[in-house]
PDB file of N, CA and C in Angstrom:
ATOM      1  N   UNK A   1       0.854  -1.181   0.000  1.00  0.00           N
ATOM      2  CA  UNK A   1       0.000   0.000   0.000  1.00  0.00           C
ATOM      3  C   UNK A   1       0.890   1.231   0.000  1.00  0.00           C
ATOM      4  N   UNK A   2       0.223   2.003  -0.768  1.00  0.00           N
ATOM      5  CA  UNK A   2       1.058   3.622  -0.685  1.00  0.00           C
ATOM      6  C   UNK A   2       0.448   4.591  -0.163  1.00  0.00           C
ATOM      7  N   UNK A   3       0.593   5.542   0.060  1.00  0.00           N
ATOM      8  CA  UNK A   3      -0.307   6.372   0.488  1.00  0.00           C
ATOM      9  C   UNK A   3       0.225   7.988   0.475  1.00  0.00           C
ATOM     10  N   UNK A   4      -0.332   9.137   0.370  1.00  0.00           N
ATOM     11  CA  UNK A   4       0.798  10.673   0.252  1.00  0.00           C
ATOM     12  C   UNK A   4       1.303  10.998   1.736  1.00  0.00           C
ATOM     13  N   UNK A   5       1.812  11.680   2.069  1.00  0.00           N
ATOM     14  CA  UNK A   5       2.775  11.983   3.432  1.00  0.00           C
ATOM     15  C   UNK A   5       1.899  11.958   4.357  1.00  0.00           C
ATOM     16  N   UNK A   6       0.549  12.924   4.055  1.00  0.00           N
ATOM     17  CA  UNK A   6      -0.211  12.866   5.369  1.00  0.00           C
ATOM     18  C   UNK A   6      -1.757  12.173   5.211  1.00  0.00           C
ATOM     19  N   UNK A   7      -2.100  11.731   6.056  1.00  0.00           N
ATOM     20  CA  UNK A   7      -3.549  11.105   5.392  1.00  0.00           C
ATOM     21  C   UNK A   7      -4.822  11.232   6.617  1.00  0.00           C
ATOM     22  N   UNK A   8      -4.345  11.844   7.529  1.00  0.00           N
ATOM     23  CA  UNK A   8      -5.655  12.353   8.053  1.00  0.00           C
ATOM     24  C   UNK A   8      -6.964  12.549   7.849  1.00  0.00           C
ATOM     25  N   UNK A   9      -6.909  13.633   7.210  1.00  0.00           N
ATOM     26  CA  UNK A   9      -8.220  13.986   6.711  1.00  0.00           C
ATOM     27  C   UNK A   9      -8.710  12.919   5.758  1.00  0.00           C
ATOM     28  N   UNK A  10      -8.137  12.338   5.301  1.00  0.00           N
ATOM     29  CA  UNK A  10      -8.895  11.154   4.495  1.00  0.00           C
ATOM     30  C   UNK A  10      -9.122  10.130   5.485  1.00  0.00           C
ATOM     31  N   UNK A  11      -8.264   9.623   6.099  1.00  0.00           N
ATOM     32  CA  UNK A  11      -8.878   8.465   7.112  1.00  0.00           C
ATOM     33  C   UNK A  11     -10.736   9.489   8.232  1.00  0.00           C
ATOM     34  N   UNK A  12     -10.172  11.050   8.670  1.00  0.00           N
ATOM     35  CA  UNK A  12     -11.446  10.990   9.301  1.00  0.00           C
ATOM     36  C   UNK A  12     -12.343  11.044   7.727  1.00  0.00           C
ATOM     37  N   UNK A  13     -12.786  11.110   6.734  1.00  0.00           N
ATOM     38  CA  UNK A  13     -13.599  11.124   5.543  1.00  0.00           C
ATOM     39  C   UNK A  13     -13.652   9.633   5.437  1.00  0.00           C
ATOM     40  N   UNK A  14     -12.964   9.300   5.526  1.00  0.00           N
ATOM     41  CA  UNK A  14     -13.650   7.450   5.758  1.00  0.00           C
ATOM     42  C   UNK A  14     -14.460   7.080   6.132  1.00  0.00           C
ATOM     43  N   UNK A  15     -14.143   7.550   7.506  1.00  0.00           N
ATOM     44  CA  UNK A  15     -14.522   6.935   9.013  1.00  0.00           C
ATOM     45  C   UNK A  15     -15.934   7.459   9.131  1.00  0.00           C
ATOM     46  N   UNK A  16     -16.170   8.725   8.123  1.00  0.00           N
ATOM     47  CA  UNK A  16     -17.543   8.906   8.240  1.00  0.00           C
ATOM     48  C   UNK A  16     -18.449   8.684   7.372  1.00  0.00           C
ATOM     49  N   UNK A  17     -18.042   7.772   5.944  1.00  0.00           N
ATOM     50  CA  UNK A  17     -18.631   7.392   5.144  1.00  0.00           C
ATOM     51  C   UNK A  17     -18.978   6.133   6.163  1.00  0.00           C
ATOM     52  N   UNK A  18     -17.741   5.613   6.819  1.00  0.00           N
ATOM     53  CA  UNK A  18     -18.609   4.204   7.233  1.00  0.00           C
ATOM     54  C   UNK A  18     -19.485   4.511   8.419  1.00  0.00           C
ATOM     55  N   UNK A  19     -19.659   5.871   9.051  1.00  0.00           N
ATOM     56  CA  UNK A  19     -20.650   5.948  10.044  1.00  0.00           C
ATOM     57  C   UNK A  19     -22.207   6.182   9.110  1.00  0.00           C
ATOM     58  N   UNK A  20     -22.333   6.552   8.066  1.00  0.00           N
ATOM     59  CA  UNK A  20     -23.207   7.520   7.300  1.00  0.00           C
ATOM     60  C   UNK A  20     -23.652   5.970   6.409  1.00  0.00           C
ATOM     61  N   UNK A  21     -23.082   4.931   6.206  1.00  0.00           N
ATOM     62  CA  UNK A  21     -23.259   3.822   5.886  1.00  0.00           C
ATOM     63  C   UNK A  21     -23.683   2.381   6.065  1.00  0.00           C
ATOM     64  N   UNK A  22     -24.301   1.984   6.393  1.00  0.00           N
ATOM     65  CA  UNK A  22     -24.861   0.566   7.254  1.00  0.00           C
ATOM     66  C   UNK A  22     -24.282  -0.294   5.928  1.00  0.00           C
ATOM     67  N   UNK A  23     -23.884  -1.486   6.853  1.00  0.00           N
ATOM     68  CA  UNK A  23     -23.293  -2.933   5.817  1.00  0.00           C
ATOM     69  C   UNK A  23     -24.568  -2.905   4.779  1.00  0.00           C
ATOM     70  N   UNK A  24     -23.728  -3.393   3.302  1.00  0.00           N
ATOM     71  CA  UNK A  24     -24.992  -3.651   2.048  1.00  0.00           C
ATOM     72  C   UNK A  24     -25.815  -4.662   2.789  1.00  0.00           C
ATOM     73  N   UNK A  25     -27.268  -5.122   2.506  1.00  0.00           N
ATOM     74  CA  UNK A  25     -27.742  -6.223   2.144  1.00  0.00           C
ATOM     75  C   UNK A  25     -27.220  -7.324   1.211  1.00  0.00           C
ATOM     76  N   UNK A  26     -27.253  -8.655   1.443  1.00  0.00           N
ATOM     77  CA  UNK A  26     -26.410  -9.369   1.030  1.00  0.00           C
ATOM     78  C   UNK A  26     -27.358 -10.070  -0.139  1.00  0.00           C
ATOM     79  N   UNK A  27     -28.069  -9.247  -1.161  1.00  0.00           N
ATOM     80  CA  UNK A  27     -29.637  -9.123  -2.001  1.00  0.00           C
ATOM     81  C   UNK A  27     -29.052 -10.660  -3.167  1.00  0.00           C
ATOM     82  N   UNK A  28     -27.586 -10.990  -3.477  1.00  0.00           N
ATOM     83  CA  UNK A  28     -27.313 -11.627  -4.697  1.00  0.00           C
ATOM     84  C   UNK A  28     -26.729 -12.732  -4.416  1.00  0.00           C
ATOM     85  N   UNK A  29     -27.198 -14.183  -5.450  1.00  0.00           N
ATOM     86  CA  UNK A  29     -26.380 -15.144  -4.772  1.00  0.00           C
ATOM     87  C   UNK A  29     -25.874 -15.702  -5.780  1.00  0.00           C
ATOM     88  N   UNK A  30     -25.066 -16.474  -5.416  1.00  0.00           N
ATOM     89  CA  UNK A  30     -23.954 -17.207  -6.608  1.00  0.00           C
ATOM     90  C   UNK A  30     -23.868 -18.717  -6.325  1.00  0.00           C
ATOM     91  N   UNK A  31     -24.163 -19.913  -7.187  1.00  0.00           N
ATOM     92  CA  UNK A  31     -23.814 -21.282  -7.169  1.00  0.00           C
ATOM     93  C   UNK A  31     -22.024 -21.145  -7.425  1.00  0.00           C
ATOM     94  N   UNK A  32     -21.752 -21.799  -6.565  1.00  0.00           N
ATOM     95  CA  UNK A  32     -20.067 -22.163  -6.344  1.00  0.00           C
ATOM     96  C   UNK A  32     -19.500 -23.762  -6.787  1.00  0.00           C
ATOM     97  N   UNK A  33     -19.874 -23.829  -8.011  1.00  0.00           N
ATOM     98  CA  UNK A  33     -18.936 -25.565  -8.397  1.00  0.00           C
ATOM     99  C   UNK A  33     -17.904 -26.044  -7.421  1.00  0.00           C
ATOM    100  N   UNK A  34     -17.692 -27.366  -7.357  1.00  0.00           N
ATOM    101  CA  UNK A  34     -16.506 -27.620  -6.496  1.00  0.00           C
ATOM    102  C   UNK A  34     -16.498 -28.654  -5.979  1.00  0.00           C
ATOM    103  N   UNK A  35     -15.546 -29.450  -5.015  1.00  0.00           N
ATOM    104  CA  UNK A  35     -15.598 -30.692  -4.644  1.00  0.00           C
ATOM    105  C   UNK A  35     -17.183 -30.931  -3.625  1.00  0.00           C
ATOM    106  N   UNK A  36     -17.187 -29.219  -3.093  1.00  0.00           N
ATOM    107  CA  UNK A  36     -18.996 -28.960  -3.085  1.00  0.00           C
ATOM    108  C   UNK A  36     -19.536 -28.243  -3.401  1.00  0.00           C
ATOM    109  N   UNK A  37     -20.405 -28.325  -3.860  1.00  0.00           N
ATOM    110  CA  UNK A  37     -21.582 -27.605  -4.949  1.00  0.00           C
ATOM    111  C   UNK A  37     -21.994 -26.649  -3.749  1.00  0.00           C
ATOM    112  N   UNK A  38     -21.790 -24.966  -3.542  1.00  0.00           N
ATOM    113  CA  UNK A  38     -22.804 -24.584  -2.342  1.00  0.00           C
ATOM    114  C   UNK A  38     -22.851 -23.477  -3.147  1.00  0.00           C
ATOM    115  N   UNK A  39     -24.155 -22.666  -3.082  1.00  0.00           N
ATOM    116  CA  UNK A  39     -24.814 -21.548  -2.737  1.00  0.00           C
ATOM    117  C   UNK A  39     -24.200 -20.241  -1.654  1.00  0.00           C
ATOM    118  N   UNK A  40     -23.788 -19.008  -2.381  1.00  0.00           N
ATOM    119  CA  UNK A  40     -23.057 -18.037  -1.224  1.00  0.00           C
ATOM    120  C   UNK A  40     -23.999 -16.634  -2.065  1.00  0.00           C
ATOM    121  N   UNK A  41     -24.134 -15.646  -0.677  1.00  0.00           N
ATOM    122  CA  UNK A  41     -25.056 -14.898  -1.033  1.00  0.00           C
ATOM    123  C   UNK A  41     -24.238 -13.484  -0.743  1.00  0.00           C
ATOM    124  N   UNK A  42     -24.044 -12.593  -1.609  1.00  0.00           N
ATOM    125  CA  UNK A  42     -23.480 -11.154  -1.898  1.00  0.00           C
ATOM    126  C   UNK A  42     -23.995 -10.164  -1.972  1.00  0.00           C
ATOM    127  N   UNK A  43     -23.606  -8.820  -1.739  1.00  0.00           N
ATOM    128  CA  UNK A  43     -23.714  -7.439  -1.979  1.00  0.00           C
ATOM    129  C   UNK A  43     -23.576  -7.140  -3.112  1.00  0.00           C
ATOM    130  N   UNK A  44     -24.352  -6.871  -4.145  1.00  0.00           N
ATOM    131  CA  UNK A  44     -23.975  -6.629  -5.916  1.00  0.00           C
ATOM    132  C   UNK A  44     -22.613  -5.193  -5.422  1.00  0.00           C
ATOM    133  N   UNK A  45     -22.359  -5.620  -6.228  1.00  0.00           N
ATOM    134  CA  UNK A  45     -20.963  -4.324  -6.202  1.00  0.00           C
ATOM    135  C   UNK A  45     -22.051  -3.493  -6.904  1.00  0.00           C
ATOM    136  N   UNK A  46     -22.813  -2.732  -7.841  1.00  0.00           N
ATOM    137  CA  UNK A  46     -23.806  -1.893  -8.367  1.00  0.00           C
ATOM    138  C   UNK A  46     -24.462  -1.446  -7.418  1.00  0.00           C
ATOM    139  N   UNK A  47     -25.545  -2.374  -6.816  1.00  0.00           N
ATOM    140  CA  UNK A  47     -26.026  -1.601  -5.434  1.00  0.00           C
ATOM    141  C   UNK A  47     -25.040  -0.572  -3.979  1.00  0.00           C
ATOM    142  N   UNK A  48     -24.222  -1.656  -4.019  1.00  0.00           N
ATOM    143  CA  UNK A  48     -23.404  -0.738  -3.176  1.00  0.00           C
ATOM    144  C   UNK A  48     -22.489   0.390  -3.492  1.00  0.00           C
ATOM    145  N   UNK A  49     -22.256   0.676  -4.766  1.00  0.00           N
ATOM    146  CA  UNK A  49     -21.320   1.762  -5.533  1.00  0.00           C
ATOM    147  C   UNK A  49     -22.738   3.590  -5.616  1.00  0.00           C
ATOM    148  N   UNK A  50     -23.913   1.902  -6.435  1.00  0.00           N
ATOM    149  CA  UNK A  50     -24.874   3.368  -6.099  1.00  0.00           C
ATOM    150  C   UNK A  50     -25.336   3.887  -4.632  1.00  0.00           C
ATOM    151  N   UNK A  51     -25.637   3.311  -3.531  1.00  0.00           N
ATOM    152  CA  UNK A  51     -25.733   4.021  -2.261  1.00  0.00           C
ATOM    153  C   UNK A  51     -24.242   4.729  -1.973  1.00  0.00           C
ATOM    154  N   UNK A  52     -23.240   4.341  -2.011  1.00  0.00           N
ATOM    155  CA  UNK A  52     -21.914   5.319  -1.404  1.00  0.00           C
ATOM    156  C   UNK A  52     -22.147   6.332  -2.117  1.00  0.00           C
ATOM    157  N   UNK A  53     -22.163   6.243  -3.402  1.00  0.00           N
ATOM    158  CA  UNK A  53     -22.092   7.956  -4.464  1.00  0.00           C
ATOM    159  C   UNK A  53     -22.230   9.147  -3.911  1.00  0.00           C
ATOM    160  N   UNK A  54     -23.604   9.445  -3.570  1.00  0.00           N
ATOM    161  CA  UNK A  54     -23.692  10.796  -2.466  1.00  0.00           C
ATOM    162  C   UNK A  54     -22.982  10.850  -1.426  1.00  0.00           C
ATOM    163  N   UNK A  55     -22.568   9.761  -0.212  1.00  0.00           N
ATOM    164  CA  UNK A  55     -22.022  10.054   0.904  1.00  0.00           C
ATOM    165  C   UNK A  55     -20.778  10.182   0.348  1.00  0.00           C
ATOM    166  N   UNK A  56     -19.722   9.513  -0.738  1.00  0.00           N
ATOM    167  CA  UNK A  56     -18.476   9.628  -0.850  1.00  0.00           C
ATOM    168  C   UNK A  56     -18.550  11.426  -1.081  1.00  0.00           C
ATOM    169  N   UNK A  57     -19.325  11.794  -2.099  1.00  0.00           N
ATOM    170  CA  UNK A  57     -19.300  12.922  -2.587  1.00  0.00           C
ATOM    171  C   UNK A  57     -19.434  14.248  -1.806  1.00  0.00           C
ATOM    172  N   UNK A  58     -20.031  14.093  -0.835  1.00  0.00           N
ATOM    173  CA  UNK A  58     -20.775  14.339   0.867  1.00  0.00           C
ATOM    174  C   UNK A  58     -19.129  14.713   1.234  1.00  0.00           C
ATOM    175  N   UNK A  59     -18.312  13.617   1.369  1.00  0.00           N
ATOM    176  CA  UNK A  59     -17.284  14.021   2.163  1.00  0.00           C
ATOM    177  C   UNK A  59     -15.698  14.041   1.304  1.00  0.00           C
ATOM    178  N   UNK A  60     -16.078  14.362   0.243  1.00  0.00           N
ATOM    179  CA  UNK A  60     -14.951  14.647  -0.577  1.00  0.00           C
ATOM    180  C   UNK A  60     -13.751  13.652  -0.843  1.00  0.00           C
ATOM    181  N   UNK A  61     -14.361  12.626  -0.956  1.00  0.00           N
ATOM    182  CA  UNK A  61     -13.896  11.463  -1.807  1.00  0.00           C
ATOM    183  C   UNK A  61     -13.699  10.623  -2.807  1.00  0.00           C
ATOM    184  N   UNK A  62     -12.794  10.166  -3.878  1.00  0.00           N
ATOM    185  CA  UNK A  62     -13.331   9.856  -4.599  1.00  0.00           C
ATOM    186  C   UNK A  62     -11.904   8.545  -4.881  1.00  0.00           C
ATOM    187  N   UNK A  63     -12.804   7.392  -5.634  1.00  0.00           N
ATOM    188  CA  UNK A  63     -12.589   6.074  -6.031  1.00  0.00           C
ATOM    189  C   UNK A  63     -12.187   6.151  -7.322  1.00  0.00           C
ATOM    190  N   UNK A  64     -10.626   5.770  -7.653  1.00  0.00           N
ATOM    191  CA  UNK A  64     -10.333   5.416  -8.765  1.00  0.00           C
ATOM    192  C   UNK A  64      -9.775   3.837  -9.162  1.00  0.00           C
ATOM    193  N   UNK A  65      -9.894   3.395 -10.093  1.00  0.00           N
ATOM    194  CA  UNK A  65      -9.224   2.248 -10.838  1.00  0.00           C
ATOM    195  C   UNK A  65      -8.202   2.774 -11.712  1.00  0.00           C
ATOM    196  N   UNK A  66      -6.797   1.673 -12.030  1.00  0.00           N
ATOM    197  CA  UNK A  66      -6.424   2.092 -13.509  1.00  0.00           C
ATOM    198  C   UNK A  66      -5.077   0.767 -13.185  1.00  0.00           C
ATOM    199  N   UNK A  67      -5.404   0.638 -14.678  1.00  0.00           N
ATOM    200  CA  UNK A  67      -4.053  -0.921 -14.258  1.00  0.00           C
ATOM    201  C   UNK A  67      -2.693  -0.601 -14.794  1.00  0.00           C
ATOM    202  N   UNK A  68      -2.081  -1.210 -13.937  1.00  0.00           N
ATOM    203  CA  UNK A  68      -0.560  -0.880 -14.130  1.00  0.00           C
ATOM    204  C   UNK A  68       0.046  -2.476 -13.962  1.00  0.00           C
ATOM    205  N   UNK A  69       1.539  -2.609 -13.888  1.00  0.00           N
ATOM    206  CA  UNK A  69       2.174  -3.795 -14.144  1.00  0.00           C
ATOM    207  C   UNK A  69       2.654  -3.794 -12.386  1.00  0.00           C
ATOM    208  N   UNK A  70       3.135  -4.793 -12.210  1.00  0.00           N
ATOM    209  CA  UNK A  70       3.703  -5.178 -10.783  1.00  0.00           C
ATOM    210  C   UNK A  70       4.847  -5.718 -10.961  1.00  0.00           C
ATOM    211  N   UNK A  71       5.547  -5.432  -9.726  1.00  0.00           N
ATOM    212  CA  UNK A  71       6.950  -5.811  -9.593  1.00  0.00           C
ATOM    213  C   UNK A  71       7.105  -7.060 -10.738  1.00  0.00           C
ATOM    214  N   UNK A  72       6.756  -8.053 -10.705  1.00  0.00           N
ATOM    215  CA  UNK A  72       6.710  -9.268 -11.484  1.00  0.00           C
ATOM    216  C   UNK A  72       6.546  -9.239 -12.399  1.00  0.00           C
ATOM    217  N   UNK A  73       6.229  -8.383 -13.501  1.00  0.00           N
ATOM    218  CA  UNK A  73       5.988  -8.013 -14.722  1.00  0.00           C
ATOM    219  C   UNK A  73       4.413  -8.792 -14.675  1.00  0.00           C
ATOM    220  N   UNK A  74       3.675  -9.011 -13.790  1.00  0.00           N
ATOM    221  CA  UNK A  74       1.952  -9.430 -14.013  1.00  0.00           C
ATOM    222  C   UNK A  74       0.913  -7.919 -14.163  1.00  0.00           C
ATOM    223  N   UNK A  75       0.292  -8.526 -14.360  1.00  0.00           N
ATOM    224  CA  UNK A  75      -0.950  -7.243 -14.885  1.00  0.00           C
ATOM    225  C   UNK A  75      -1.406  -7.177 -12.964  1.00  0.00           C
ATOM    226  N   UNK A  76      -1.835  -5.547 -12.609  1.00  0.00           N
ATOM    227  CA  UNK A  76      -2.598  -5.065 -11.331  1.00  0.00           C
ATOM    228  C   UNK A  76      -3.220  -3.888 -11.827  1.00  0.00           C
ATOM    229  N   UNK A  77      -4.659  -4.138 -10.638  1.00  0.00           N
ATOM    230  CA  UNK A  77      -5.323  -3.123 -10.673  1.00  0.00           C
ATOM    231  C   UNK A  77      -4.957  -2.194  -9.766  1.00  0.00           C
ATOM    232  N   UNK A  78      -4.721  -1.255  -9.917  1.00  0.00           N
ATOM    233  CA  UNK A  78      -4.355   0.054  -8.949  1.00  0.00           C
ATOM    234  C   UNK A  78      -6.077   0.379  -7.955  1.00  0.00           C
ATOM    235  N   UNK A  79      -6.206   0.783  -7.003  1.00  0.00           N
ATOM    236  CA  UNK A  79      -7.622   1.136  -6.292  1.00  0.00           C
ATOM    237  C   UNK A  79      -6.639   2.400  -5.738  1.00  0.00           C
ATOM    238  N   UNK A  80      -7.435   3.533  -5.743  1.00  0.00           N
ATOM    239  CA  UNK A  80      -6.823   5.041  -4.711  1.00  0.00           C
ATOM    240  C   UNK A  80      -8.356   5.133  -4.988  1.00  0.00           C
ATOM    241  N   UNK A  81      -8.516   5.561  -3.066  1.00  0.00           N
ATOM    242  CA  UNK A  81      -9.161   6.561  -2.468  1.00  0.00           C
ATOM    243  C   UNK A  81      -8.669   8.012  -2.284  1.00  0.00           C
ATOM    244  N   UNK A  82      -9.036   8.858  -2.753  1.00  0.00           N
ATOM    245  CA  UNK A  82      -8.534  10.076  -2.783  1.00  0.00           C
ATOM    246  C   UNK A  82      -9.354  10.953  -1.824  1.00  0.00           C
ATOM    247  N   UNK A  83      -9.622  11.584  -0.598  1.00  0.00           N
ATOM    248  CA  UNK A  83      -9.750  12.806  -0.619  1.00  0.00           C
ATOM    249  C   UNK A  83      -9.499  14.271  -0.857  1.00  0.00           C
ATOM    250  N   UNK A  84     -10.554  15.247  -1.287  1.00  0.00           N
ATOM    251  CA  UNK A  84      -9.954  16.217  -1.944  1.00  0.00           C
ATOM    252  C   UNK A  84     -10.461  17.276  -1.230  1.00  0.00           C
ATOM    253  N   UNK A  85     -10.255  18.764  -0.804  1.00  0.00           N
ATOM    254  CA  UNK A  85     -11.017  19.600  -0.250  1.00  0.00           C
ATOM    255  C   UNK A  85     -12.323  20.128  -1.168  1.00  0.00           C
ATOM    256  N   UNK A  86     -13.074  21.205  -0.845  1.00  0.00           N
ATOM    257  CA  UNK A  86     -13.608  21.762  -1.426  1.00  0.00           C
ATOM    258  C   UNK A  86     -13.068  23.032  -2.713  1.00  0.00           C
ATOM    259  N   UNK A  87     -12.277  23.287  -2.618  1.00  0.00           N
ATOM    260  CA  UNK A  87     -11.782  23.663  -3.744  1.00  0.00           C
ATOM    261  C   UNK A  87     -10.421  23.292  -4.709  1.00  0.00           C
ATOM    262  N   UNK A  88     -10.499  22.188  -3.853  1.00  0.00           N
ATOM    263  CA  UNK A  88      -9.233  21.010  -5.010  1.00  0.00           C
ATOM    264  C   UNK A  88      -8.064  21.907  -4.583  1.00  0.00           C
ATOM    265  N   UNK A  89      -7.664  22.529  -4.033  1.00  0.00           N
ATOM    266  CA  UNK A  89      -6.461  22.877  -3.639  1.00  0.00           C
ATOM    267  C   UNK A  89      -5.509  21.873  -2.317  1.00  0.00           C
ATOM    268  N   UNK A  90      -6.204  20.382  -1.698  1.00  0.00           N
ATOM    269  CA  UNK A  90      -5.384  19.893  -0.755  1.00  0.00           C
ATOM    270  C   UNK A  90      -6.037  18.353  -1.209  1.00  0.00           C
ATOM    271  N   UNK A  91      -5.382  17.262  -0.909  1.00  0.00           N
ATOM    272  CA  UNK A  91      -5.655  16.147  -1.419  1.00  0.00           C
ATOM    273  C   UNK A  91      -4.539  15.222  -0.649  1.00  0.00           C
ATOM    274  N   UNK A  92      -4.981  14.095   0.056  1.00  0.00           N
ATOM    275  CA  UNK A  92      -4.565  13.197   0.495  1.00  0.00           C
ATOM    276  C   UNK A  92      -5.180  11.739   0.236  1.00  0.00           C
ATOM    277  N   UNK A  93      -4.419  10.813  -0.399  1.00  0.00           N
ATOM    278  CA  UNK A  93      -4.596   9.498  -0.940  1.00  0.00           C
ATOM    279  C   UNK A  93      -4.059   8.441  -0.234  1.00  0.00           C
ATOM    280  N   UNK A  94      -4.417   7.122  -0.294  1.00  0.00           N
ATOM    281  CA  UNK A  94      -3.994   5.804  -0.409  1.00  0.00           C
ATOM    282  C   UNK A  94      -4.588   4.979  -1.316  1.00  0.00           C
ATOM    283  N   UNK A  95      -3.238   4.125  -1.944  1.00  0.00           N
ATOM    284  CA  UNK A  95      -3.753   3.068  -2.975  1.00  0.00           C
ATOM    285  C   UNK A  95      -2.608   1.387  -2.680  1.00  0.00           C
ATOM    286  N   UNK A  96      -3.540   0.454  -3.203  1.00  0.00           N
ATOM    287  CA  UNK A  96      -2.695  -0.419  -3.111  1.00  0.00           C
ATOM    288  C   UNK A  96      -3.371  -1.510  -4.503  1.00  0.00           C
ATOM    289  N   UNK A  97      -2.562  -2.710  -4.726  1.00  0.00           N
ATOM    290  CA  UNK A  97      -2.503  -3.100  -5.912  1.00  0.00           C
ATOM    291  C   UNK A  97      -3.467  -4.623  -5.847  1.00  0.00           C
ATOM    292  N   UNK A  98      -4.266  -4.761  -6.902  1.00  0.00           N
ATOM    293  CA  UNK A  98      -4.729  -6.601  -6.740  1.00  0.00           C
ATOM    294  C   UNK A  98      -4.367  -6.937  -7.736  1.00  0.00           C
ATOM    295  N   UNK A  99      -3.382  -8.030  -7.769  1.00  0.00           N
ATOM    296  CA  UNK A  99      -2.698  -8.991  -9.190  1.00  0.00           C
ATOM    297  C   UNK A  99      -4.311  -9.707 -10.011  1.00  0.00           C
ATOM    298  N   UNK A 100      -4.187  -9.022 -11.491  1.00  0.00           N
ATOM    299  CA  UNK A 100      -5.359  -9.732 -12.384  1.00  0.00           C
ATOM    300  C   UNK A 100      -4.960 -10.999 -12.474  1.00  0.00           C
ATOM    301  N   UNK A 101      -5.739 -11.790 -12.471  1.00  0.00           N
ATOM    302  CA  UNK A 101      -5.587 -13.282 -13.006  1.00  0.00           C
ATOM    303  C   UNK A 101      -6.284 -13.532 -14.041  1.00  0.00           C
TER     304      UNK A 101
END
């Protein structure tokens, strides 16, 4: 994980998306093949992207993707949370990497 020098204000902008936020409903389910066949039940990533929208926006946050290569020469997705002030003049981030398979 990386993150810019100071990250305060983004960790409290977190901390209040997840107060301003109750866990998704777990509305979607998926059959899982395998040595057992089971049933597991999920949060659509859609439902939950559309309820955060206003609160991220609420507290001056914002979610990016973009893929880059990893030490290993494998394909990663980059994730940064960014907070930004109200007039884009101060900005503090963290991002860290998930290897595509």
């Amino acid at each position: 994980m990386a993150t810019s020098e100071r990250t305060g204000k983004l960790m409290l902008a977190i901390r209040a998306v997840q107060r301003a936020k109750p866990l998704a409903a777990k509305s979607g389910t998926v059959k899982i093949e395998g040595a057992q066949t089971r049933i597991e039940q999920f949060a659509p990533h859609d439902e939950i992207w559309e309820d955060l929208q206003p609160i991220l926006d609420t507290n001056g946050l914002t979610v990016t993707q973009f893929p880059d290569i990893g030490p290993n020469g494998c394909a990663v997705l980059i994730t940064r949370i960014t907070w930004t002030n109200h007039d884009g003049t101060e900005e503090q981030w963290a991002e860290g990497p998930v290897p595509v398979i």
